[in-house]
PDB file of N, CA and C in Angstrom:
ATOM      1  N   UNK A   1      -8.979  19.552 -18.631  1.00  0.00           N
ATOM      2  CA  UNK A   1      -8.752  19.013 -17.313  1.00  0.00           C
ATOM      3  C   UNK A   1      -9.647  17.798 -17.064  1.00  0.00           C
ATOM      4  N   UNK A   2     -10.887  17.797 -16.983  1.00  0.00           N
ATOM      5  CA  UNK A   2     -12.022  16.742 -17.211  1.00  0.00           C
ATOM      6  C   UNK A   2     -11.398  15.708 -17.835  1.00  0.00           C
ATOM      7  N   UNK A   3     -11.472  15.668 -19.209  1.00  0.00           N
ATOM      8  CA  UNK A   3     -10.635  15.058 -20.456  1.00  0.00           C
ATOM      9  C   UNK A   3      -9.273  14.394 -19.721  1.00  0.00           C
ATOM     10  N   UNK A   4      -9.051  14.774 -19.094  1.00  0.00           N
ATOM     11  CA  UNK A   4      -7.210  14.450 -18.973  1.00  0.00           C
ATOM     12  C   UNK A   4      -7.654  12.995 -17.619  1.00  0.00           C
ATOM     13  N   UNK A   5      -8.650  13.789 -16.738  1.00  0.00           N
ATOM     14  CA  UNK A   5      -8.764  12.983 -15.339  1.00  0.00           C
ATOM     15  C   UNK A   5      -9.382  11.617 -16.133  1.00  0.00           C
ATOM     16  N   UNK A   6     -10.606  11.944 -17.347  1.00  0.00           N
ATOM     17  CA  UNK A   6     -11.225  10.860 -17.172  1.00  0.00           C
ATOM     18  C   UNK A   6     -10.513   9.831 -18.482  1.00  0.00           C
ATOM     19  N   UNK A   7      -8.903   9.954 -18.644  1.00  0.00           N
ATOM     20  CA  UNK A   7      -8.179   9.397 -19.808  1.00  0.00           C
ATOM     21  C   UNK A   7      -7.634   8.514 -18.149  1.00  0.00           C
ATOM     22  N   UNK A   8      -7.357   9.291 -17.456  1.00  0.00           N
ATOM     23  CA  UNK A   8      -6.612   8.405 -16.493  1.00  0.00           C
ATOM     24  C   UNK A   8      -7.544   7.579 -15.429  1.00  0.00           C
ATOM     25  N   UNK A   9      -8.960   7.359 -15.464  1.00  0.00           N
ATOM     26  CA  UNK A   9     -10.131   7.067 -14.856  1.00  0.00           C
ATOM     27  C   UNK A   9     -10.051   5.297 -15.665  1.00  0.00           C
ATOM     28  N   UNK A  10     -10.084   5.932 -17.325  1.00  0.00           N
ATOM     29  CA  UNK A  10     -10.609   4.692 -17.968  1.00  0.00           C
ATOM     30  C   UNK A  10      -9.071   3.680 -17.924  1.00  0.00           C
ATOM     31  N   UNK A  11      -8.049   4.339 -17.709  1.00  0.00           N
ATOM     32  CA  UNK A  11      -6.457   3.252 -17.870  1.00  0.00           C
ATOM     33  C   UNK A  11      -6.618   2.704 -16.796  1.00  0.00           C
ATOM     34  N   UNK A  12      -7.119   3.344 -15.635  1.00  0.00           N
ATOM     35  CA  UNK A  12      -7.418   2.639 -14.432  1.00  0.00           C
ATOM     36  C   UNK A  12      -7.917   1.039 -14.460  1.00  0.00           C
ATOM     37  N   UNK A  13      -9.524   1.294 -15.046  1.00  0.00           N
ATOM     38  CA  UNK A  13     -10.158   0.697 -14.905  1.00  0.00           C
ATOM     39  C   UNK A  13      -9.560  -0.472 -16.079  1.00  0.00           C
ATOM     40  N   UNK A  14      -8.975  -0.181 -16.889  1.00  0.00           N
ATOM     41  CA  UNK A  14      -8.620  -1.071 -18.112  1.00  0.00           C
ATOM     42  C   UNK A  14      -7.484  -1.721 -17.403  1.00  0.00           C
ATOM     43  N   UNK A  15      -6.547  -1.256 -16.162  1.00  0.00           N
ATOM     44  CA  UNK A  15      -5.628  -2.281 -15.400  1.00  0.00           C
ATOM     45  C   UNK A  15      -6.002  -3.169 -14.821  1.00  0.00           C
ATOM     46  N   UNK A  16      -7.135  -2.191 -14.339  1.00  0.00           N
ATOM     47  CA  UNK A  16      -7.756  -3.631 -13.104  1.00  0.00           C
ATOM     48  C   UNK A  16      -8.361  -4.711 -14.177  1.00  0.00           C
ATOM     49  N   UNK A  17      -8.878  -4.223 -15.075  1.00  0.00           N
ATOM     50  CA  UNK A  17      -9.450  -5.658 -15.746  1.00  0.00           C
ATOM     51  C   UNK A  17      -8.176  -6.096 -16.418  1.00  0.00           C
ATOM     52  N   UNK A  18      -7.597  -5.926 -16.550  1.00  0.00           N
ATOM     53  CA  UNK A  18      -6.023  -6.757 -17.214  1.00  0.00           C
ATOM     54  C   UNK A  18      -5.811  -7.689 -15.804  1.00  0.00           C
ATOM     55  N   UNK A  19      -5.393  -6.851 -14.610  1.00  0.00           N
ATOM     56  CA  UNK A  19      -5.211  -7.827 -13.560  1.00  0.00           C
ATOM     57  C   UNK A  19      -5.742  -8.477 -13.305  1.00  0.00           C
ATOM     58  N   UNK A  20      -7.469  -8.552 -13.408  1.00  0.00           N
ATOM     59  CA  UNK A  20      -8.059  -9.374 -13.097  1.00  0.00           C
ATOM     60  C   UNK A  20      -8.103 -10.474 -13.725  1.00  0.00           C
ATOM     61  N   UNK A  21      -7.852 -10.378 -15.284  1.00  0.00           N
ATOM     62  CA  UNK A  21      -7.734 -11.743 -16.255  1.00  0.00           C
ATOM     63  C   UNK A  21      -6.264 -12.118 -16.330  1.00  0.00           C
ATOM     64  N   UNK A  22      -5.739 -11.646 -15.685  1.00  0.00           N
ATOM     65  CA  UNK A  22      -4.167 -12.280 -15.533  1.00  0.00           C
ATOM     66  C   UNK A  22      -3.973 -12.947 -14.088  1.00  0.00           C
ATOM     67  N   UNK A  23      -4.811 -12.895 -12.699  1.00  0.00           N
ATOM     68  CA  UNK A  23      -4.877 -13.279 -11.823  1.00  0.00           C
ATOM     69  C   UNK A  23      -5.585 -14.719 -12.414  1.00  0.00           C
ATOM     70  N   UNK A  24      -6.991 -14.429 -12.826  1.00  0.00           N
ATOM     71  CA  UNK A  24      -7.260 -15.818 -12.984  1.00  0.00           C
ATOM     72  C   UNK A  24      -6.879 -16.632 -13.617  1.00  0.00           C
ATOM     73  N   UNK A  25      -5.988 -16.135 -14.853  1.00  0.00           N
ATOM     74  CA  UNK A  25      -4.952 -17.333 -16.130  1.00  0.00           C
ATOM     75  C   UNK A  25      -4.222 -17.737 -15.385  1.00  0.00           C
ATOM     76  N   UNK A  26      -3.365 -17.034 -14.843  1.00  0.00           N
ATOM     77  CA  UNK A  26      -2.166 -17.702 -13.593  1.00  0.00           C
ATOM     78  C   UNK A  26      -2.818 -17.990 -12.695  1.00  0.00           C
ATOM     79  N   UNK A  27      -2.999 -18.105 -11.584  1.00  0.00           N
ATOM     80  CA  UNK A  27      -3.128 -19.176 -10.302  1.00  0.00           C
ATOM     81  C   UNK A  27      -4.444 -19.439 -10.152  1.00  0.00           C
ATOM     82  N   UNK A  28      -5.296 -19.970 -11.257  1.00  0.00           N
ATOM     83  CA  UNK A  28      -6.106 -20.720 -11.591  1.00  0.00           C
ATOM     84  C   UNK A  28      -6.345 -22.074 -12.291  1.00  0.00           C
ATOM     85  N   UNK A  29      -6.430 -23.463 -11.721  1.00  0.00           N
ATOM     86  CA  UNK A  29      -6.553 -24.419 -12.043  1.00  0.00           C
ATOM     87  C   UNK A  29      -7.493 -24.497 -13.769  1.00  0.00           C
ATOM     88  N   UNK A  30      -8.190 -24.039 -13.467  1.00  0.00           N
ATOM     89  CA  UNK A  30      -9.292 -23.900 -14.198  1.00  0.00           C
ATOM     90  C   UNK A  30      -9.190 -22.922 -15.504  1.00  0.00           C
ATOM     91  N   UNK A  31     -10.234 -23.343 -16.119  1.00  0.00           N
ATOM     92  CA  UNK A  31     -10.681 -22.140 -17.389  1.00  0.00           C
ATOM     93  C   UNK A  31     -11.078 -20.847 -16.729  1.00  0.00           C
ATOM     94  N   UNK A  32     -11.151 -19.732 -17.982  1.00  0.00           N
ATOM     95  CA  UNK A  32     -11.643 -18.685 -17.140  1.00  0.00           C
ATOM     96  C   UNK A  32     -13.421 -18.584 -16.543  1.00  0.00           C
ATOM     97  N   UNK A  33     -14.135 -19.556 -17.386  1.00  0.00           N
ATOM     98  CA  UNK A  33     -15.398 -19.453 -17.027  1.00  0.00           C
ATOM     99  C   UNK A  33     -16.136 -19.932 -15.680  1.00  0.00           C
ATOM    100  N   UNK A  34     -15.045 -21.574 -15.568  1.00  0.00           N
ATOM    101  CA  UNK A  34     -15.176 -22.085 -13.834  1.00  0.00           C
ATOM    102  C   UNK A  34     -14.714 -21.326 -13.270  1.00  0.00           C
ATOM    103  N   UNK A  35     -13.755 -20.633 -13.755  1.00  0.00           N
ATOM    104  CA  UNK A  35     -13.257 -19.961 -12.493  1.00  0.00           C
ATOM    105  C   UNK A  35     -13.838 -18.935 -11.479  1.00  0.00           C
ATOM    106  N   UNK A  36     -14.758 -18.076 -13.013  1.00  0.00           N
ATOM    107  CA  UNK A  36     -15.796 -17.084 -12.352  1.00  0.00           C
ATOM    108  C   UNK A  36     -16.912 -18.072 -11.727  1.00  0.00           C
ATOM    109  N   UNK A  37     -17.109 -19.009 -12.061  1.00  0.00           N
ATOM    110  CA  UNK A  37     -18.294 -19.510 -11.317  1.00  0.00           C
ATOM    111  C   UNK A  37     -17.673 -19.929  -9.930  1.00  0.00           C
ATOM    112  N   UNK A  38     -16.580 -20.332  -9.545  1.00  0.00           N
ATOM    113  CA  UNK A  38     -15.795 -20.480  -8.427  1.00  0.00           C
ATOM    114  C   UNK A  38     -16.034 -19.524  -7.960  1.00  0.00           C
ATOM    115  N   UNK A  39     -15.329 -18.241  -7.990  1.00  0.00           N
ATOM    116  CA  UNK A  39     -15.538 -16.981  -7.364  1.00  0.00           C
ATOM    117  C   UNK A  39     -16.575 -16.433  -7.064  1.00  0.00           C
ATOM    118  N   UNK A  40     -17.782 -16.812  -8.003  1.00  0.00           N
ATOM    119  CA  UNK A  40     -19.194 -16.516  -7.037  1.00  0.00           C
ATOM    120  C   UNK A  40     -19.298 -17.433  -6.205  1.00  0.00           C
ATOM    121  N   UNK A  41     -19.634 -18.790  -5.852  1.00  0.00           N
ATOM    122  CA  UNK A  41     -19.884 -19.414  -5.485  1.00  0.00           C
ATOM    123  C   UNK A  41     -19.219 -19.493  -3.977  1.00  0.00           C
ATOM    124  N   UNK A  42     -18.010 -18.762  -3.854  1.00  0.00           N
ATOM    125  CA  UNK A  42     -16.761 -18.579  -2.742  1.00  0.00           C
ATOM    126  C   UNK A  42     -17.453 -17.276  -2.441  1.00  0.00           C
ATOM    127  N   UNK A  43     -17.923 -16.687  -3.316  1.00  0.00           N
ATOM    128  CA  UNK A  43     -18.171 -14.906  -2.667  1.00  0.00           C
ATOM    129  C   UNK A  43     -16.476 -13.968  -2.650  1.00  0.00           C
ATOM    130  N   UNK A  44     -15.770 -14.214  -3.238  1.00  0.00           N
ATOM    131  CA  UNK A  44     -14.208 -14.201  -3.807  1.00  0.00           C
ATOM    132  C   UNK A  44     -14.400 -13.056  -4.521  1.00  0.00           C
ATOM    133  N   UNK A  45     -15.226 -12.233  -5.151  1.00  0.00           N
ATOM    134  CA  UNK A  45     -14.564 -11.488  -6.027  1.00  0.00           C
ATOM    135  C   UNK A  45     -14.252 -10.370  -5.988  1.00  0.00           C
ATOM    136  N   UNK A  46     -14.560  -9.527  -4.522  1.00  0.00           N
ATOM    137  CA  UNK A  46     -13.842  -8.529  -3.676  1.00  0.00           C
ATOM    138  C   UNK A  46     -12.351  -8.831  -3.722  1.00  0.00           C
ATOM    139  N   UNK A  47     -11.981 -10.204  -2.736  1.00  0.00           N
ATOM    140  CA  UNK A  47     -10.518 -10.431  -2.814  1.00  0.00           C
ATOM    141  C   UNK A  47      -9.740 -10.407  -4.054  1.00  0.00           C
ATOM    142  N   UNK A  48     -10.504 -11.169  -4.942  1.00  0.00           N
ATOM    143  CA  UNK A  48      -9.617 -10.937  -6.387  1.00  0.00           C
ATOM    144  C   UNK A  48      -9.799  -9.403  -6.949  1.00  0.00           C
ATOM    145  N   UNK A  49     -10.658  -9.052  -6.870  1.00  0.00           N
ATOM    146  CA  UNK A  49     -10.777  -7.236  -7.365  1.00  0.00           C
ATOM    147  C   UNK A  49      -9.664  -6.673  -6.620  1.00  0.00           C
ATOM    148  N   UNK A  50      -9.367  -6.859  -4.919  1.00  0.00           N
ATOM    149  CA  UNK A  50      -8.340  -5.894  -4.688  1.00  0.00           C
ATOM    150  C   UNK A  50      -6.674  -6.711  -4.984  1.00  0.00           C
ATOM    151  N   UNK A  51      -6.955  -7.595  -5.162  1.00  0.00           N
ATOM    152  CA  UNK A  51      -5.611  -8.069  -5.947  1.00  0.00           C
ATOM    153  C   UNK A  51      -5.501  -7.813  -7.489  1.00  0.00           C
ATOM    154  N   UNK A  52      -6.170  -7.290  -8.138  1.00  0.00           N
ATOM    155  CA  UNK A  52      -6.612  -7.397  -9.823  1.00  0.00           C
ATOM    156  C   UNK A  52      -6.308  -5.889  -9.689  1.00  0.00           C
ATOM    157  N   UNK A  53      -6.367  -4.714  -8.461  1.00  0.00           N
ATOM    158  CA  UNK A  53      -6.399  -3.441  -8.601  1.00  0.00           C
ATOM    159  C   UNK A  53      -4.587  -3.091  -8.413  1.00  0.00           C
ATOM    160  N   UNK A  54      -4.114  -3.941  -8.436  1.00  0.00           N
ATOM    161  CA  UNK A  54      -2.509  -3.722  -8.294  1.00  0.00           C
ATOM    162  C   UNK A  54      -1.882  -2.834  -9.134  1.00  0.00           C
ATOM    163  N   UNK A  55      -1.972  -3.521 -10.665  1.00  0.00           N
ATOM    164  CA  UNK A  55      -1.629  -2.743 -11.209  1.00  0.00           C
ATOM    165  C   UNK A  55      -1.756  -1.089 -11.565  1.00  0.00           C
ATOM    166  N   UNK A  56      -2.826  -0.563 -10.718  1.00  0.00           N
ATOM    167  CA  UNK A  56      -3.074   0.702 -10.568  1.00  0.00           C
ATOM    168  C   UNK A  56      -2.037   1.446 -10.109  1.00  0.00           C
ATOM    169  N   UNK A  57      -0.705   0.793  -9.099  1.00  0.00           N
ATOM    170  CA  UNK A  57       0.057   1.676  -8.253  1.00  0.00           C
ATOM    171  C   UNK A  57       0.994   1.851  -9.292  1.00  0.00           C
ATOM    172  N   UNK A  58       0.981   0.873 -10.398  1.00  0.00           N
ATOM    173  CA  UNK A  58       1.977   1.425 -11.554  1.00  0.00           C
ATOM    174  C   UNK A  58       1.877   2.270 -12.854  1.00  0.00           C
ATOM    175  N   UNK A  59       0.595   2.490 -12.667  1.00  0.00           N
ATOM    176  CA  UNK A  59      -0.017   3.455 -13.726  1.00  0.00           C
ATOM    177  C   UNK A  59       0.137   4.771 -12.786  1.00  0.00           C
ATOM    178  N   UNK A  60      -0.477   4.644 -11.879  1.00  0.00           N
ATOM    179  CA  UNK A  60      -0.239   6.018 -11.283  1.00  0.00           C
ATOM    180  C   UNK A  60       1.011   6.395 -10.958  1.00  0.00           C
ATOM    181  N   UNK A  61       1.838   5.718 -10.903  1.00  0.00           N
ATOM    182  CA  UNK A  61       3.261   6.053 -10.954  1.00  0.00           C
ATOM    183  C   UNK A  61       3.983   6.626 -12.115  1.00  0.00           C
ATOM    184  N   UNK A  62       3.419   6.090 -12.724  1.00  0.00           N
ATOM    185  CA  UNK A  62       3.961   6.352 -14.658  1.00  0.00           C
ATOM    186  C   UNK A  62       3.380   7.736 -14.678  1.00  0.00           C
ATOM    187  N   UNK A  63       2.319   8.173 -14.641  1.00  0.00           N
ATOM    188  CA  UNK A  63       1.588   9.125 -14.474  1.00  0.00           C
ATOM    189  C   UNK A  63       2.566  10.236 -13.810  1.00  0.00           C
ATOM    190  N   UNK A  64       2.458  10.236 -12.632  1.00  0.00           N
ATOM    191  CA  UNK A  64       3.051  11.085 -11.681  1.00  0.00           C
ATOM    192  C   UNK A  64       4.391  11.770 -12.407  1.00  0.00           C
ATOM    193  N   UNK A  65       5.390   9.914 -12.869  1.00  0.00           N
ATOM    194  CA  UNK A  65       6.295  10.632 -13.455  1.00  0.00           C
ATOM    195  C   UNK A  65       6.542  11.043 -14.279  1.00  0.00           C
ATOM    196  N   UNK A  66       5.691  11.522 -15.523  1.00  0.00           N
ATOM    197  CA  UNK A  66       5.667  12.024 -16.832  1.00  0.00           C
ATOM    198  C   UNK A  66       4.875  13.733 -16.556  1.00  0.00           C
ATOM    199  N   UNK A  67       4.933  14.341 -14.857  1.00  0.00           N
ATOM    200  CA  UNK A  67       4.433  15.039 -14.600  1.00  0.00           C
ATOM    201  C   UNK A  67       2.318  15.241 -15.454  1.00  0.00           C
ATOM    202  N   UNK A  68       1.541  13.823 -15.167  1.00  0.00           N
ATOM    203  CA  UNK A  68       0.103  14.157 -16.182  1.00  0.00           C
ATOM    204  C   UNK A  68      -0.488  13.890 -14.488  1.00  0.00           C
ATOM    205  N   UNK A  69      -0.642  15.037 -13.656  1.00  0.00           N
ATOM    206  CA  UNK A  69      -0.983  15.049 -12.313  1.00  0.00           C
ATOM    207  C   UNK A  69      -2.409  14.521 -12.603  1.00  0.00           C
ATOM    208  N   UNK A  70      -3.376  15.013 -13.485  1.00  0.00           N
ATOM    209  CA  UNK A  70      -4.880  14.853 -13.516  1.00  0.00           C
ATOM    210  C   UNK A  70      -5.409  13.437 -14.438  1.00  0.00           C
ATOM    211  N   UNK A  71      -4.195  13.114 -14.690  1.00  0.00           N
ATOM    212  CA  UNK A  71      -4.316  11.610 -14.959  1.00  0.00           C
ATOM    213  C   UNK A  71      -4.148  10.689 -13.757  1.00  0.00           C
ATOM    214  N   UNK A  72      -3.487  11.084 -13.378  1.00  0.00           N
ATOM    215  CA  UNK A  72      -3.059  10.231 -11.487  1.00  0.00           C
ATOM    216  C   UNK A  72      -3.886  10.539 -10.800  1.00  0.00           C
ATOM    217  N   UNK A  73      -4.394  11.206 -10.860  1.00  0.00           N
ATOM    218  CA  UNK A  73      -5.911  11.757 -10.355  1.00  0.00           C
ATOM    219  C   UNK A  73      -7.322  11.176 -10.327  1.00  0.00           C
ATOM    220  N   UNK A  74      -6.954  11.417 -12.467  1.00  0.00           N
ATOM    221  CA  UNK A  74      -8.552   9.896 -12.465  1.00  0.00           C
ATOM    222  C   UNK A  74      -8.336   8.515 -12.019  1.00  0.00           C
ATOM    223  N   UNK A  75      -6.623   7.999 -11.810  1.00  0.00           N
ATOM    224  CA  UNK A  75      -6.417   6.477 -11.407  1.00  0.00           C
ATOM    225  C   UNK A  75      -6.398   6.557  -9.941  1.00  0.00           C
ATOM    226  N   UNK A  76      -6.333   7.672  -9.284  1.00  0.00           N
ATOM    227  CA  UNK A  76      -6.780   7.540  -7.908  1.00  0.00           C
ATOM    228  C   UNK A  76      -8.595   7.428  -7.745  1.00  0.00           C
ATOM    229  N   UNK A  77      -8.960   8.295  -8.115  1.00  0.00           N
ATOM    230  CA  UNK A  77     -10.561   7.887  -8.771  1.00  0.00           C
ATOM    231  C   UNK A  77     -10.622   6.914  -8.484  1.00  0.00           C
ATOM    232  N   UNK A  78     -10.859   6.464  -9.966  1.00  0.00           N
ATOM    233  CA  UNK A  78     -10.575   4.562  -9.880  1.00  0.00           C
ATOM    234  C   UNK A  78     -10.209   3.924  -9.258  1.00  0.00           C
ATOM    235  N   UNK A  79      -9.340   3.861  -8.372  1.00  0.00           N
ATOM    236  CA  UNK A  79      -8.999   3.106  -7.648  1.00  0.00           C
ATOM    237  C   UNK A  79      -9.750   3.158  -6.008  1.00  0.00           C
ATOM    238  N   UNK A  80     -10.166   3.997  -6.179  1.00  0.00           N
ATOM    239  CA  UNK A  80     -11.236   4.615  -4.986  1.00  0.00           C
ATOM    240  C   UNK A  80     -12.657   3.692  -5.309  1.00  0.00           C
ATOM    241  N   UNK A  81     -13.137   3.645  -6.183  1.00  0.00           N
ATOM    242  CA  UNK A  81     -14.196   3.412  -6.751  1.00  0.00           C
ATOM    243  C   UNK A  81     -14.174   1.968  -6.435  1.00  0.00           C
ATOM    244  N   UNK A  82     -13.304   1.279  -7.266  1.00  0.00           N
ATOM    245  CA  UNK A  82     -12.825   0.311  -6.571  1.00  0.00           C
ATOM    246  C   UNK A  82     -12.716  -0.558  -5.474  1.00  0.00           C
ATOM    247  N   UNK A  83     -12.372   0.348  -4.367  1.00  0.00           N
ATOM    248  CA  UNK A  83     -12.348  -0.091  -3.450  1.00  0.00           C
ATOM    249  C   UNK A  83     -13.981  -0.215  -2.605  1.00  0.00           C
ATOM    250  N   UNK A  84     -14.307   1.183  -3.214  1.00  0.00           N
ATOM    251  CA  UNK A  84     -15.949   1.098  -2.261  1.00  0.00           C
ATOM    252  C   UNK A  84     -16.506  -0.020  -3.127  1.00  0.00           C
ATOM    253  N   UNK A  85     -16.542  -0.247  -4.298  1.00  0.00           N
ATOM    254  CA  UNK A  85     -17.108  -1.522  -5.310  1.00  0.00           C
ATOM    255  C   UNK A  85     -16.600  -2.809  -3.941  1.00  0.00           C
ATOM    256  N   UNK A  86     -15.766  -3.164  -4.050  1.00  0.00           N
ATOM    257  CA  UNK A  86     -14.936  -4.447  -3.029  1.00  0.00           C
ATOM    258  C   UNK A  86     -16.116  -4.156  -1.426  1.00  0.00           C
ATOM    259  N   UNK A  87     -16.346  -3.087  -1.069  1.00  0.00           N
ATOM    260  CA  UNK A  87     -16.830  -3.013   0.392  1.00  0.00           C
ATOM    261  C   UNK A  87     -17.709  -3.377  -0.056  1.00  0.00           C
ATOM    262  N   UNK A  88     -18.944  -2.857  -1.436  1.00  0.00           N
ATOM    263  CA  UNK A  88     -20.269  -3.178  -1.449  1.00  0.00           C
ATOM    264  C   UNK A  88     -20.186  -4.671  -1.801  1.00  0.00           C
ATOM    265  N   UNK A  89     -19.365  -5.532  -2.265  1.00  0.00           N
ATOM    266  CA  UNK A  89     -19.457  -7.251  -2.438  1.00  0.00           C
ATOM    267  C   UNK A  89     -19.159  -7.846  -1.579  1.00  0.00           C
ATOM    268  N   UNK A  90     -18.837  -7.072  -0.109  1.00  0.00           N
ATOM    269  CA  UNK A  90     -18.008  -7.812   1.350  1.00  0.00           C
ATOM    270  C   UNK A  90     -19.264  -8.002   1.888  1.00  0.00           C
ATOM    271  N   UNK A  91     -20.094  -7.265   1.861  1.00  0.00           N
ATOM    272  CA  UNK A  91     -21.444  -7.251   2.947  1.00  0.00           C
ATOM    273  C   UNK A  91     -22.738  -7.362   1.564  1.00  0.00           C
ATOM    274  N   UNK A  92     -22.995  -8.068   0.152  1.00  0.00           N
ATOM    275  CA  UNK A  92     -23.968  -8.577  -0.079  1.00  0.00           C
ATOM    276  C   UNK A  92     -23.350  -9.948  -0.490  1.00  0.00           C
TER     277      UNK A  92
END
């Protein structure tokens, strides 16, 4: 059970970083390295994290429907985590 949540914890987290380097290749002028320096410099990387966390609603969907409940479980996790990560970069 553990095992199962934290298979669907790490796909989580391996979407959001897919989204996140596919947000900045596409609608980024720039390389990926200005770009992160853009995004600090804007204080941006909350907004792009909860746009980069998208692809989570389709993993957990896939999940759900292959009946692996405790995999949808760890990508709710994650995606939780996530989000409090985004609150703690809104207010430092």
């Amino acid at each position: 059970m553990k095992k199962e949540i934290l298979i669907g914890f790490l796909v989580a987290i391996f979407a959001t970083a897919c989204g996140f380097f596919i947000y900045i290749e596409l609608f980024s002028k720039f390389d990926f390295e200005e770009s992160l320096k853009i995004l600090k410099e804007g204080k941006l990387y909350g907004k792009v994290l909860g746009l980069a966390a998208i692809p989570n609603l389709f993993v957990f969907f896939v999940f759900l429907k292959k009946n692996q409940d405790y995999r949808a479980k760890g990508v709710l996790i994650a995606t939780i985590v996530t989000a409090l990560f985004m609150l703690i970069l809104k207010f430092v």
